[in-house]
Protein backbone atom coordinates (compact mmCIF):
# COMPACT_ATOMS: atom_id res chain seq x y z
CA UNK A 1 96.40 116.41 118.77
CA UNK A 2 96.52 113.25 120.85
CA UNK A 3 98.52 109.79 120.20
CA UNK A 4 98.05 106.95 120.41
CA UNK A 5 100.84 103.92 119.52
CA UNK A 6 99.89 100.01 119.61
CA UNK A 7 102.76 97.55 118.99
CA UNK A 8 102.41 93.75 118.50
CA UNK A 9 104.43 91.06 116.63
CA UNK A 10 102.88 88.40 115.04
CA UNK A 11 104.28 84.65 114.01
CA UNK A 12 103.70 85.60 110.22
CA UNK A 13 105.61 86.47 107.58
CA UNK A 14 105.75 90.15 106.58
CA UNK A 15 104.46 89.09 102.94
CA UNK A 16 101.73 87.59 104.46
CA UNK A 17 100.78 90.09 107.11
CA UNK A 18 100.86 93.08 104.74
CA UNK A 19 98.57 91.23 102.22
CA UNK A 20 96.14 90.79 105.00
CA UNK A 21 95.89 94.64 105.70
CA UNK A 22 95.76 95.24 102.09
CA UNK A 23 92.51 93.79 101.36
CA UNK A 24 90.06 96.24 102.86
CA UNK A 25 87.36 93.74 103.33
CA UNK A 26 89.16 92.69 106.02
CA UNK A 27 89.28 95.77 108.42
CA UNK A 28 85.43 94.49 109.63
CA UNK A 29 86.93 90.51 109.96
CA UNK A 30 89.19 92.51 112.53
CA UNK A 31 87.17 95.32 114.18
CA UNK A 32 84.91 93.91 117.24
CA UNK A 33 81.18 93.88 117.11
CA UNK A 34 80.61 96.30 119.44
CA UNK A 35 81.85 98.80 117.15
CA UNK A 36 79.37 97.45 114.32
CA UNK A 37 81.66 98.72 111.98
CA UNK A 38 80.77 97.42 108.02
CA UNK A 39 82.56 98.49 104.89
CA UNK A 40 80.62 99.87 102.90
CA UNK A 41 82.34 100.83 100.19
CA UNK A 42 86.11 99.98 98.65
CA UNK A 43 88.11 99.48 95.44
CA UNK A 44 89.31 96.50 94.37
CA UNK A 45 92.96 97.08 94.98
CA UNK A 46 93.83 99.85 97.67
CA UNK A 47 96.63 102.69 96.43
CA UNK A 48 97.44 105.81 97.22
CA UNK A 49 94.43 108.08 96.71
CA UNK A 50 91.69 105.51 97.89
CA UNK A 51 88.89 106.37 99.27
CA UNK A 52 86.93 103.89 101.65
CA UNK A 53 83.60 104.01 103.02
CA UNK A 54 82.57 102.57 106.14
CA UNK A 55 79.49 102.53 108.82
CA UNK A 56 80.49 102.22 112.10
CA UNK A 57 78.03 102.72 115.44
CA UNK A 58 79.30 102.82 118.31
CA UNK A 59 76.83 102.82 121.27
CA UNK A 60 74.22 102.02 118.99
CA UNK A 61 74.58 105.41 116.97
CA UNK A 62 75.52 105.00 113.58
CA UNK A 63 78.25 106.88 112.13
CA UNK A 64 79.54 106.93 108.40
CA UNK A 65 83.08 106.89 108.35
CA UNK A 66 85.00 108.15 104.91
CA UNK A 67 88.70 107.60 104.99
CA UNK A 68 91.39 108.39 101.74
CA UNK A 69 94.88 105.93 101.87
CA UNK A 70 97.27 109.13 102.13
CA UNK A 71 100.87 107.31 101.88
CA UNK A 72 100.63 103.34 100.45
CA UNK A 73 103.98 101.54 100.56
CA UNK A 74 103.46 98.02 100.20
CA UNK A 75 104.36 95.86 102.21
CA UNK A 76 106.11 97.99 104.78
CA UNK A 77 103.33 101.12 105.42
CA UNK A 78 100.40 102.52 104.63
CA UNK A 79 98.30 105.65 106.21
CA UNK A 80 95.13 106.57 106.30
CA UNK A 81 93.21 110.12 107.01
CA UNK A 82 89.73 110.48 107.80
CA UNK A 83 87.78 112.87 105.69
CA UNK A 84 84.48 112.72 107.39
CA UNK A 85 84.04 110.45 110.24
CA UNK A 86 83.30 110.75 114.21
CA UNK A 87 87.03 112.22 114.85
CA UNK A 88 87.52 116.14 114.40
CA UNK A 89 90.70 114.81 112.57
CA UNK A 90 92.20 111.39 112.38
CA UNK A 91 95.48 110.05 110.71
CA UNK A 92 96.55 106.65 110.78
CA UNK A 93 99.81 105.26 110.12
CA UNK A 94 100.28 101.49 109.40
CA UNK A 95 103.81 99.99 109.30
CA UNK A 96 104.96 96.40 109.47
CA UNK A 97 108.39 95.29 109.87
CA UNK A 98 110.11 91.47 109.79
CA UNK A 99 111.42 90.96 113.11
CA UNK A 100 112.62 87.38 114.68
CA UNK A 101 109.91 85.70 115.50
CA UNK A 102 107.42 87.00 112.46
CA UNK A 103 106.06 90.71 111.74
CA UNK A 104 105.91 93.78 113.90
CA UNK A 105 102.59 95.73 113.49
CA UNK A 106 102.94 99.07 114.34
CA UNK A 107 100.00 101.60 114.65
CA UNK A 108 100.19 105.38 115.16
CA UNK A 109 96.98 107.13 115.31
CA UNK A 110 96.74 111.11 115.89
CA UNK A 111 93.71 112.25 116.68
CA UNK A 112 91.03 115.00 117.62
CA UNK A 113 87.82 114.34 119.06
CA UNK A 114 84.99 116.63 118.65
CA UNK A 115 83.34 118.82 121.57
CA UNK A 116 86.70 121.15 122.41
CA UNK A 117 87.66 121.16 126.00
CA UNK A 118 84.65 118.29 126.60
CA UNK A 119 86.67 115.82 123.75
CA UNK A 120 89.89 116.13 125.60
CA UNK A 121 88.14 114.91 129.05
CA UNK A 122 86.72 112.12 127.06
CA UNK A 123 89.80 110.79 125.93
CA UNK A 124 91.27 110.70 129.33
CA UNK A 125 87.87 109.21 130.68
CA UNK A 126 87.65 106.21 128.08
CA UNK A 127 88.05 107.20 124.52
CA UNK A 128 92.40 105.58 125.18
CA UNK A 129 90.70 102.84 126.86
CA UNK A 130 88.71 102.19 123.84
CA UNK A 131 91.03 102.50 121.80
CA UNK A 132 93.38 99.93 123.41
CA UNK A 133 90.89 97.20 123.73
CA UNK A 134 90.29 97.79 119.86
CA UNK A 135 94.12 97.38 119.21
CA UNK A 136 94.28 94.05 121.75
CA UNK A 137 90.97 93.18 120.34
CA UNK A 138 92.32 93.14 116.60
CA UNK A 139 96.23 91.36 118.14
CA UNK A 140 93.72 88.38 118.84
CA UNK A 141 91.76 88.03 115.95
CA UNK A 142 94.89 88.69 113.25
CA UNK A 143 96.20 85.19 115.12
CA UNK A 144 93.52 83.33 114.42
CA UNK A 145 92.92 84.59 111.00
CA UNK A 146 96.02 84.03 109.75
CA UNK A 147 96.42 80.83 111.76
């Protein structure tokens, strides 16, 4: 399994923050366009147990994405696993924290790629690099959202 961690603090309250990530909607407000990533489908109110739909396509293939909330702790953490998707396996864990100055967003991500020995090279080649523009991508556009 790889990691990956992204860490950012943002001048909002936690209350606010956490609402924000709870509306699944909002996930495609935050992803960039590159990744034409679109909800497809989602329940009203997210809980533990939810399952979430999404398209995604990167490199203009598209890619349906179907993730189930594994762990929902409002307003502190919530995780995510894919159950079909791009990823061999994925598991995402969401926490937010008060800290001075606003909320600390915290992202964990372990992760498989497909393709064996071949996925590993990717990740090394780009896949992290991805992955951190995504993360610095969404830092910038949670600002001016919630701004």
């Amino acid at each position: 399994m790889s990691e990956f961690e992204s860490v950012c603090v943002v001048p909002f309250p936690l209350g606010r923050v956490a609402s924000f990530f709870a509306e699944p909607t909002n996930l495609e407000k935050l992803t960039p366009g590159w990744l034409g990533f679109r909800v497809l489908e989602a329940p009203d109110e997210i809980e533990a147990g939810s399952v979430l739909r999404y398209r995604t396509g990167p490199f203009g293939l598209p890619l349906t994405w179907v993730a189930q909330i594994a762990v929902w702790e409002p307003p502190f953490l919530f995780s995510d696993v894919q159950l079909r998707g791009p990823y061999r396996q994925w598991e995402h864990t969401h926490s937010f924290a008060e800290v001075d100055g606003g909320t600390e967003i915290r992202d964990r991500i372990r992760y498989r790629l497909r393709g064996g020995p071949l996925g590993s090279v990717a990740d090394r080649l780009g896949h992290r690099a991805m992955l951190t523009r995504l993360f610095d991508h969404r830092t910038r556009r949670l600002a001016e959202l919630l701004g």
